[in-house]
Protein backbone atom coordinates (compact mmCIF):
# COMPACT_ATOMS: atom_id res chain seq x y z
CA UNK A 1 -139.52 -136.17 105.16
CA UNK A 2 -136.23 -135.73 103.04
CA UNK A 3 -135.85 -132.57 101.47
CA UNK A 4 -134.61 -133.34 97.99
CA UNK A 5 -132.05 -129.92 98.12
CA UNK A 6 -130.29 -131.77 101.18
CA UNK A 7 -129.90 -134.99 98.81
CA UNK A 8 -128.92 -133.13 96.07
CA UNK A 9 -125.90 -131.02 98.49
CA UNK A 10 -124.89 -134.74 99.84
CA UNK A 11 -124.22 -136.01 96.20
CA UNK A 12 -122.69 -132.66 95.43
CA UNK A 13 -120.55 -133.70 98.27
CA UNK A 14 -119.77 -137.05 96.88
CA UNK A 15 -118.56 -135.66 93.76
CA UNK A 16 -121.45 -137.70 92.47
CA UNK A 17 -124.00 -135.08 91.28
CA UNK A 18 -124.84 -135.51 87.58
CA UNK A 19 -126.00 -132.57 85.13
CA UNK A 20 -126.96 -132.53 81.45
CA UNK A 21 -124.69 -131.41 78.90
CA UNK A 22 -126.38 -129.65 76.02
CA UNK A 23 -125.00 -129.96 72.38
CA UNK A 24 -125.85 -127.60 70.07
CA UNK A 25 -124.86 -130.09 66.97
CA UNK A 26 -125.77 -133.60 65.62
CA UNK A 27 -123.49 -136.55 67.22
CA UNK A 28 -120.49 -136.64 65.06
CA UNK A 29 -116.67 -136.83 65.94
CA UNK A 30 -116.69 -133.37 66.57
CA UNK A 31 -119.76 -131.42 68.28
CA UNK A 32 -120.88 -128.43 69.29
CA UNK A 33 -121.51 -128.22 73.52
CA UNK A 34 -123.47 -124.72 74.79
CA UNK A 35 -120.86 -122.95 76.82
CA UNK A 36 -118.04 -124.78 75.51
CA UNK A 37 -117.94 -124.78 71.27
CA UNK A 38 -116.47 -127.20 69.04
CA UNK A 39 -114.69 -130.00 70.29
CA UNK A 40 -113.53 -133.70 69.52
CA UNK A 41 -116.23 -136.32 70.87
CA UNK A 42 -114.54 -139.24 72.47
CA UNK A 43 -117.53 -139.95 74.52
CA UNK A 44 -120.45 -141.39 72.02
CA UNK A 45 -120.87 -145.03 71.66
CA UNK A 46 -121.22 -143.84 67.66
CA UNK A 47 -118.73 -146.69 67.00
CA UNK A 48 -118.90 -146.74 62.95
CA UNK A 49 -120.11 -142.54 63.15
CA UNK A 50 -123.63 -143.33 61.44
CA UNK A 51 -125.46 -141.36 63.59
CA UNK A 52 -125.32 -138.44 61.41
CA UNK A 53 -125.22 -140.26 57.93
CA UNK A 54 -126.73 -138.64 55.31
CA UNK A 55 -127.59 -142.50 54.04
CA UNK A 56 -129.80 -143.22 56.70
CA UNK A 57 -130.73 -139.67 57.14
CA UNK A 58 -132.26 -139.92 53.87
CA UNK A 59 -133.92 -143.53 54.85
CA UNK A 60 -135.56 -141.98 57.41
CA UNK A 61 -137.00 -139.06 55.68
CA UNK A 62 -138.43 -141.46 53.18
CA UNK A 63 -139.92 -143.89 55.78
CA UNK A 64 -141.49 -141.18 57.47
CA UNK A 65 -143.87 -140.41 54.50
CA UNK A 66 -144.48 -143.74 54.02
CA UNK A 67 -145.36 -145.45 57.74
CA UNK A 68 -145.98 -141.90 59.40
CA UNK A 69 -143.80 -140.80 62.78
CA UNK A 70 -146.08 -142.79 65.70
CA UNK A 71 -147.03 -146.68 65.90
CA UNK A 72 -150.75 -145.51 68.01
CA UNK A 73 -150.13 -148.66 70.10
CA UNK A 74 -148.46 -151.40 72.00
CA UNK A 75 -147.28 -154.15 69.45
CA UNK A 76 -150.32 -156.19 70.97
CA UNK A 77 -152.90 -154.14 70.52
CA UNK A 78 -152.17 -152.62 67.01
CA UNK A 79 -149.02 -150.92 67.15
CA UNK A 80 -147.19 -153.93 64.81
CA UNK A 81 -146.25 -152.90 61.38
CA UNK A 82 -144.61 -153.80 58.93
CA UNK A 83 -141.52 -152.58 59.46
CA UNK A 84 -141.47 -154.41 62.95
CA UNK A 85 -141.50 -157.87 61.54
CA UNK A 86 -139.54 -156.94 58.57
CA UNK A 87 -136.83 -155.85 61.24
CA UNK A 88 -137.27 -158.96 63.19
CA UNK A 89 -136.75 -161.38 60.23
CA UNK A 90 -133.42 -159.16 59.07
CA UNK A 91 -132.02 -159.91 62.82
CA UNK A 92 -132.35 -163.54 62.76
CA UNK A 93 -131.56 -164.05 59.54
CA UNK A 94 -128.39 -161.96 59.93
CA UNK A 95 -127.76 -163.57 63.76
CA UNK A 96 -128.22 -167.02 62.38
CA UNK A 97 -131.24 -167.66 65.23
CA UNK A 98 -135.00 -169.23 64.79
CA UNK A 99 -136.20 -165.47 66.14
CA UNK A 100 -135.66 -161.94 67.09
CA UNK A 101 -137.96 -159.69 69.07
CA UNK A 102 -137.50 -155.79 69.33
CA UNK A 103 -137.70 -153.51 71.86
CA UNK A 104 -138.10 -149.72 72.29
CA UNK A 105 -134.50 -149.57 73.99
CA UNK A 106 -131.40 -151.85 75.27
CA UNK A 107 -132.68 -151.28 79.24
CA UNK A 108 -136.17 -152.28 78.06
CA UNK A 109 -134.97 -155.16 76.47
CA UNK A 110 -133.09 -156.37 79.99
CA UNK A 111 -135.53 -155.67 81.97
CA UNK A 112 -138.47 -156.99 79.87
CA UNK A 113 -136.15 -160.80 79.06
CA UNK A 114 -134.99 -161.67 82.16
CA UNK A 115 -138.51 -161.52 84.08
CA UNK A 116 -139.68 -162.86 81.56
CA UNK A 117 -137.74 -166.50 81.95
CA UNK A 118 -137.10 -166.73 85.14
CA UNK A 119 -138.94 -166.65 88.14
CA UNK A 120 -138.62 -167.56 92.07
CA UNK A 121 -138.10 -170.95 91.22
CA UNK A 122 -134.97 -170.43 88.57
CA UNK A 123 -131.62 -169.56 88.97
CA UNK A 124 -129.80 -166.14 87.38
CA UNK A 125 -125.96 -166.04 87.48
CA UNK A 126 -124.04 -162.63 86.55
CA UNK A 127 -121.32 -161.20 85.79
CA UNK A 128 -120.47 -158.83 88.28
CA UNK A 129 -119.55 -155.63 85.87
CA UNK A 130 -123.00 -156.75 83.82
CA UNK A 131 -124.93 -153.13 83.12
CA UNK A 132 -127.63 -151.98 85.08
CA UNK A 133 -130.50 -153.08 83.18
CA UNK A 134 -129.56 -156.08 83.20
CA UNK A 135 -129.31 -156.47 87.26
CA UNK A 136 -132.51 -153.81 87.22
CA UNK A 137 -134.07 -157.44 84.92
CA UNK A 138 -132.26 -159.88 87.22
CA UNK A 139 -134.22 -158.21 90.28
CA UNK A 140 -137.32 -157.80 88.91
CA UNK A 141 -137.16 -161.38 87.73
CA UNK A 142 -137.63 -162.60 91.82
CA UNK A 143 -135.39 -165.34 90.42
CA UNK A 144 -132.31 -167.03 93.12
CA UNK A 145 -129.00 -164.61 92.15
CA UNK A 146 -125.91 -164.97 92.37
CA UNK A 147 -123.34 -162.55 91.01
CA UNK A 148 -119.72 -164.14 90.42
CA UNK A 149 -116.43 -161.73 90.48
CA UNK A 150 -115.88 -160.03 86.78
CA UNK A 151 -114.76 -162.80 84.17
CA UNK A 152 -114.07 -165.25 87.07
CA UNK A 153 -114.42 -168.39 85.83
CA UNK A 154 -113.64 -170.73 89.20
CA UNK A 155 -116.10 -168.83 90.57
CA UNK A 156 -118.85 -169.01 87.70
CA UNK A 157 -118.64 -173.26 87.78
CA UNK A 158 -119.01 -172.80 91.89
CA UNK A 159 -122.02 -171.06 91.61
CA UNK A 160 -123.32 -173.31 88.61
CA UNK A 161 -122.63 -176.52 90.75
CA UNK A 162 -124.50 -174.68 93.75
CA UNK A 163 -127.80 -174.09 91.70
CA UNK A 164 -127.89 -177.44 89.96
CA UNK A 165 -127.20 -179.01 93.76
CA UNK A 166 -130.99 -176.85 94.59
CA UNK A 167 -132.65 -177.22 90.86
CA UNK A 168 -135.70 -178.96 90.35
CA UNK A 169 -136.50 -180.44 87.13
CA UNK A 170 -138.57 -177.78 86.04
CA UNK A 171 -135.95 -175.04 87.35
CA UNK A 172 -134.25 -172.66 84.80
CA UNK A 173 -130.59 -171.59 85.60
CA UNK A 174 -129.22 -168.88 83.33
CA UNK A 175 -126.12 -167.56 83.05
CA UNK A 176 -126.17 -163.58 81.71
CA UNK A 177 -122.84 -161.94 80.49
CA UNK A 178 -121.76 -159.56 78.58
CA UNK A 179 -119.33 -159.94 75.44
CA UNK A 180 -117.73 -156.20 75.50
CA UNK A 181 -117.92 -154.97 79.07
CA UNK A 182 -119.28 -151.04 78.73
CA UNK A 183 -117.17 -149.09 81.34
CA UNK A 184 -113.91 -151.94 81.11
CA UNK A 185 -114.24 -152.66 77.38
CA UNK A 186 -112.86 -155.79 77.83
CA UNK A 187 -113.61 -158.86 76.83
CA UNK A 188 -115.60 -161.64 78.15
CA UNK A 189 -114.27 -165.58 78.07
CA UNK A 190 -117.06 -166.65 75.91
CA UNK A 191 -115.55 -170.03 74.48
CA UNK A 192 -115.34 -170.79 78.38
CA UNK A 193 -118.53 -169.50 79.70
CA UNK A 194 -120.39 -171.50 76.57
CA UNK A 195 -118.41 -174.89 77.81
CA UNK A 196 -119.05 -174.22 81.73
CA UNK A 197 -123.04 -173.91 80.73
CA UNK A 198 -123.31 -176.76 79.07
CA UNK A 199 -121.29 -178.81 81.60
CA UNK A 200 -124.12 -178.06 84.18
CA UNK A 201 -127.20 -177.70 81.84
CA UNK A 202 -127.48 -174.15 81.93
CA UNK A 203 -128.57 -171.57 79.32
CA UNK A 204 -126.67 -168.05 78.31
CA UNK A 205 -127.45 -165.00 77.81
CA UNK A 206 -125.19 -162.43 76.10
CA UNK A 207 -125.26 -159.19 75.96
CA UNK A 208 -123.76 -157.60 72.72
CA UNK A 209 -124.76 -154.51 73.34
CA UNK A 210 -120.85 -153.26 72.64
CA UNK A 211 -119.83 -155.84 69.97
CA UNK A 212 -122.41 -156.02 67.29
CA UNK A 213 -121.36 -154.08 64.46
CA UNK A 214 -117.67 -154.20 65.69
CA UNK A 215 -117.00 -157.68 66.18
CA UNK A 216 -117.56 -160.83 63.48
CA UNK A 217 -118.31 -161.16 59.74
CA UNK A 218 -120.71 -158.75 58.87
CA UNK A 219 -120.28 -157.21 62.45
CA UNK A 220 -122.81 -160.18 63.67
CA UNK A 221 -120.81 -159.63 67.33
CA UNK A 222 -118.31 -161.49 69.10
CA UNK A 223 -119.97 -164.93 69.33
CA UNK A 224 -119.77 -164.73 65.40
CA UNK A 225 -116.39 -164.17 65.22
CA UNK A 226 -115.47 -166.83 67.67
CA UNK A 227 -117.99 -169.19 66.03
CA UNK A 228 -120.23 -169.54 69.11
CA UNK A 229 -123.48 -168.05 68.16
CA UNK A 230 -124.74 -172.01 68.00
CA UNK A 231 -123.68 -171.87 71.56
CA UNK A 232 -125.61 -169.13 73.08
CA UNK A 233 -129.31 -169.93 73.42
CA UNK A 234 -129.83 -165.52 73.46
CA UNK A 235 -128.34 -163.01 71.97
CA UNK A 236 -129.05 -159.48 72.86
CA UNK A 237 -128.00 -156.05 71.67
CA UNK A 238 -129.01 -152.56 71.01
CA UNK A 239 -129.35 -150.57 67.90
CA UNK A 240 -128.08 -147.41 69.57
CA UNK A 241 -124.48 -147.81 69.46
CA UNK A 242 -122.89 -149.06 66.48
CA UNK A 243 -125.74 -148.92 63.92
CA UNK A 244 -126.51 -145.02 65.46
CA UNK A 245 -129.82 -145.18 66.12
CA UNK A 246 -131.89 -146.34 68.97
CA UNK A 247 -133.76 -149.26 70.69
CA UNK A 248 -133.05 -152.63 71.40
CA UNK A 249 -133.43 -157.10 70.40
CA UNK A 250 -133.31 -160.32 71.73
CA UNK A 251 -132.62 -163.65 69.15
CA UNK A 252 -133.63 -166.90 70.39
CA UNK A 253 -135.44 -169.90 69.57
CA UNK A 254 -138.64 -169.66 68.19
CA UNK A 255 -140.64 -170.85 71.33
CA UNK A 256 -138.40 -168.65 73.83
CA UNK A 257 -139.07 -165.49 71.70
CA UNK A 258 -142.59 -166.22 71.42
CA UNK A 259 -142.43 -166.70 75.77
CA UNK A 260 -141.08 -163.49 76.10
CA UNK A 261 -143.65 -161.94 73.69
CA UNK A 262 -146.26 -163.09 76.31
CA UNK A 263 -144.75 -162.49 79.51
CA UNK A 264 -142.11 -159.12 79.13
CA UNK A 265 -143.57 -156.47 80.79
CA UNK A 266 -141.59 -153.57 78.79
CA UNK A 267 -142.92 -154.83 75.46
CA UNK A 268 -146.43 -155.54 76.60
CA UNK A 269 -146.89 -152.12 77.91
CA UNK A 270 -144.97 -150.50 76.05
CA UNK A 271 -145.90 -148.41 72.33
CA UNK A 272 -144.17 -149.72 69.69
CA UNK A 273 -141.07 -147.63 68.11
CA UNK A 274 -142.05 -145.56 65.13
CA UNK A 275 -142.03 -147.45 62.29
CA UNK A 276 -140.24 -144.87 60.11
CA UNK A 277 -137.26 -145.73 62.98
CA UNK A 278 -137.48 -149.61 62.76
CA UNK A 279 -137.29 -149.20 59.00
CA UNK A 280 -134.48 -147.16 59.21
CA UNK A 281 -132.63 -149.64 61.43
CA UNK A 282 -133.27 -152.28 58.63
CA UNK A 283 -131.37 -150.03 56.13
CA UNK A 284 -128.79 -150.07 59.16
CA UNK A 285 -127.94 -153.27 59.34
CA UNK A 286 -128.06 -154.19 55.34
CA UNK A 287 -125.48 -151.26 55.49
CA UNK A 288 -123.36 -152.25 58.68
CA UNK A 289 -123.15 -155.83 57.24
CA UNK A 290 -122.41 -154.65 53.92
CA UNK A 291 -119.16 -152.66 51.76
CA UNK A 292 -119.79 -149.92 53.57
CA UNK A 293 -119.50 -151.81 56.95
CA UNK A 294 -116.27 -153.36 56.42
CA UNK A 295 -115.18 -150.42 55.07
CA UNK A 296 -116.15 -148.30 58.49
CA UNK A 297 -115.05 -151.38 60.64
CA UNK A 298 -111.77 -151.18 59.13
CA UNK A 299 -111.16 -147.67 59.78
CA UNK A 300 -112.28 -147.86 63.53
CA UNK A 301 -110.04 -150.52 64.16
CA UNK A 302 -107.15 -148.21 62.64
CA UNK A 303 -108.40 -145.60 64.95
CA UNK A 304 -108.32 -147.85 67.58
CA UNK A 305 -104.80 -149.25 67.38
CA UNK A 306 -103.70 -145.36 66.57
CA UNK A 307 -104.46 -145.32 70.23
CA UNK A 308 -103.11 -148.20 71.78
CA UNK A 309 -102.11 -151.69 70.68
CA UNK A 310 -103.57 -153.42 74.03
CA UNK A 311 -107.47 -152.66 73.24
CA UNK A 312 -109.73 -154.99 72.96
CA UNK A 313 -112.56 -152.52 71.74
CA UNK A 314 -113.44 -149.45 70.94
CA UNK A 315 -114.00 -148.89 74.62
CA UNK A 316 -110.44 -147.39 76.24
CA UNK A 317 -110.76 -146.37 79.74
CA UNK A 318 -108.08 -144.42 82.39
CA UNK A 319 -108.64 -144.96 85.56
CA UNK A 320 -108.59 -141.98 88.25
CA UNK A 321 -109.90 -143.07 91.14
CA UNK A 322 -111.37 -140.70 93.50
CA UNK A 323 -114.35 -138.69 92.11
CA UNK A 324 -113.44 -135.18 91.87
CA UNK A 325 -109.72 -135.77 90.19
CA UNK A 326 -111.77 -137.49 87.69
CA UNK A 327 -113.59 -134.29 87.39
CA UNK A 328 -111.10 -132.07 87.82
CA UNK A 329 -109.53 -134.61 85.16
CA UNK A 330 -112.57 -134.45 82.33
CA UNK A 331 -112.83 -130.42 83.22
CA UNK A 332 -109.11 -130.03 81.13
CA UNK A 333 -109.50 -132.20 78.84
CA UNK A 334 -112.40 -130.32 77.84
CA UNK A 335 -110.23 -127.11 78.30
CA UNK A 336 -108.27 -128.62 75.71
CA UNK A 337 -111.36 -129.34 73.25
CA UNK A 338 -112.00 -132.80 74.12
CA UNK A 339 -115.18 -134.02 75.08
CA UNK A 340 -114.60 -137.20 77.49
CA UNK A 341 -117.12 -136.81 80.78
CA UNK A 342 -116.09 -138.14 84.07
CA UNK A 343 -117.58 -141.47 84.64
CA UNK A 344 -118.14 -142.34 88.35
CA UNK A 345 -120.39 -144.77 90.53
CA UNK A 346 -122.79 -146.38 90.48
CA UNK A 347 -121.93 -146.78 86.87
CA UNK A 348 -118.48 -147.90 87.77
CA UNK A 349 -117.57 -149.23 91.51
CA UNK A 350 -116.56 -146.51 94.16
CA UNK A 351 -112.59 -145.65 93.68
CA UNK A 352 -112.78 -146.58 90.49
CA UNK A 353 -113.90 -143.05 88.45
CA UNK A 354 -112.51 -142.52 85.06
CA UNK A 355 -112.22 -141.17 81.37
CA UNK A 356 -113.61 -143.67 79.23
CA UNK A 357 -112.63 -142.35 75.94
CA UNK A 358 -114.69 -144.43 72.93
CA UNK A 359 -113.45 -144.56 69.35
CA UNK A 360 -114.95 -143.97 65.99
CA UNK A 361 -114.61 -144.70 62.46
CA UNK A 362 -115.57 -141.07 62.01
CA UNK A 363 -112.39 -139.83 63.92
CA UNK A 364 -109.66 -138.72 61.66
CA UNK A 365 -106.38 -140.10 62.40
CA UNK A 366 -105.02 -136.29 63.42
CA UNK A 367 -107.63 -136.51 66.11
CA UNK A 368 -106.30 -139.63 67.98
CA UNK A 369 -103.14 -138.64 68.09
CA UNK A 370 -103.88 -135.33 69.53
CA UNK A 371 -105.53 -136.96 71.97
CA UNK A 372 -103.02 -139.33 72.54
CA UNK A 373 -100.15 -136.70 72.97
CA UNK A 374 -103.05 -133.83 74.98
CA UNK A 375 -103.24 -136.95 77.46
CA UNK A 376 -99.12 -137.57 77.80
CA UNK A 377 -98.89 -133.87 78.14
CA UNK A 378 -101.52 -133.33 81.34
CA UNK A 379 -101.67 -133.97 84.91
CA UNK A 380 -103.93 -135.31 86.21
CA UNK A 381 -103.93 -135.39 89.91
């Protein structure tokens, strides 16, 4: 039997052995890390810094009194409240779809979807940089899958053609991308993908996990602001990055949310989210597709082009390479007071380790640029 010390001394080994970092201070620009103090956080996915604001701070104390801190049960059993389908009618209404169904997290939400729709008779087609959950849902879906080379298009309508070739009528082929790739931050060719899926009678999934609150009128996500949400038969995202809080939706038609409701695994079996959360994610969105949204937007994207010109999201990364330089590498910034772990595989492919810095509306301008000019001013090997 494998002794769990030897596995832990190979991935020591590999450069590859992960520990928590403890912070001693709410998520905010700057935090507090035990063992290291203060320093400049260019490592949350805080993109419009509401994590710590004293608005929804204040939402959530006053929820809590009034729905309590626990749901008691799945959302089948009796764990929906109010606040659940008060959350679910904000996200379609705000997503322009028939639907929306939450989930306790973004992971649950993969994972729960795509078995969900698909099955050993249908057809899944990925990206190849999609995020874990959603190749952890692909798998567990026992569905055909093929995975096509990041944002290649050629390669997308190949695969397409193959699965319509083997399709029965009653087979479902579905395409799942991503809009703002995670560990790239690039962007996906959704205009493309949306015409490609239609071409072979296919149906999309896209993950705007990355975009909503960013991208689009009222931050609705990329697909808004390209004008494709029509398009894209469902949207997902998560609640944890942009709107600082946690958890995770799909928006569909009525009849495919109302599918998923029966079939998903990780919402079945699942207790619901406190309601004093959900509500609190309401006064989210009203506030990230508000003033004060356009307002934060704004000063991310200022932020943002502080740093470079060439992004194309909040999501900058350098790439190292091997995994100890981009340890070695994340070990001075931190020396320096920035807080920007190594990221290294699985989560990215091998050789391929990096910084992945990630902006904020709650960075001041002074602290991009000392980033910017700490970076131009070490070497990393």
């Amino acid at each position: 039997m494998r002794d769990p010390e030897d596995e832990l001394k190979a991935l020591e080994a590999a450069g590859l052995r992960r520990r928590l970092r403890r912070l001693e201070s709410p998520q905010d620009a700057q935090v507090s890390l035990a063992g290291s103090g203060k320093c400049l956080n260019f490592s949350s996915n805080d993109y419009l810094g509401l994590a710590n604001s004293e608005t929804l701070k204040a939402a959530f104390q006053k929820h809590l009194e009034t729905y309590g801190v626990g749901s008691g049960a799945s959302r089948l059993v009796c764990g929906t409240m109010s606040p659940h389908l008060e959350l679910e009618e904000i996200l379609a209404g705000l997503k322009k779809s028939e639907a929306a169904l939450t989930f306790g997290s973004g992971f649950a939400t993969a994972t729960g979807i795509l078995p969900a729709l698909c099955g050993k008779d249908d057809f899944l087609i990925l990206d190849k940089l999609c995020h874990a959950s959603l190749i952890d849902g692909a798998r567990l879906s026992g569905a055909t899958m093929r995975v096509f080379p990041h944002n290649d298009l050629n390669k997308l309508r190949d695969h397409l053609s193959w699965a319509r070739s083997k399709a029965t009528r009653e087979s479902r082929i579905l395409v799942v991308t991503e809009s703002i790739f995670s560990m790239d931050g690039d962007r996906a060719p959704l205009r493309e993908i949306v015409g490609i899926k239609e071409e072979f009678g296919a149906i999309l999934l896209v993950d705007e996990a990355h975009a909503f609150g960013v991208f689009g009128p009222q931050g609705r996500g990329l697909s808004a602001e390209l004008g494709l949400e029509s398009g894209i038969e469902l949207q997902m995202g998560t609640f944890s990055k942009a709107l600082g809080l946690s958890g995770g939706y799909v928006c569909a038609d009525q009849a495919t949310i109302d599918l998923i409701l029966n079939r998903a695994r990780s919402f079945i079996y699942s207790t619901a989210p406190s309601p004093a959360l959900t509500a609190t994610i309401s006064n989210a969105i009203s506030l990230v597709a508000g003033v004060e949204g356009d307002r934060r937007r704004a000063r991310l994207w200022s932020n943002i082009r502080t740093f470079s010109d060439e992004a194309e999201s909040a999501i900058i990364p350098l790439v190292i390479g091997e995994n100890e330089a981009a340890l070695n590498a994340s070990e001075k910034l931190l020396a320096a007071g920035f807080l920007a772990p190594a990221i290294r595989y699985p989560t990215v492919p091998r050789g391929t380790a990096r910084l992945r810095f990630t902006f904020s509306a709650s960075h001041r301008q002074e602290d991009v640029t000392a980033l910017k000019k700490t970076l131009a001013r070490l070497e990393f090997d």
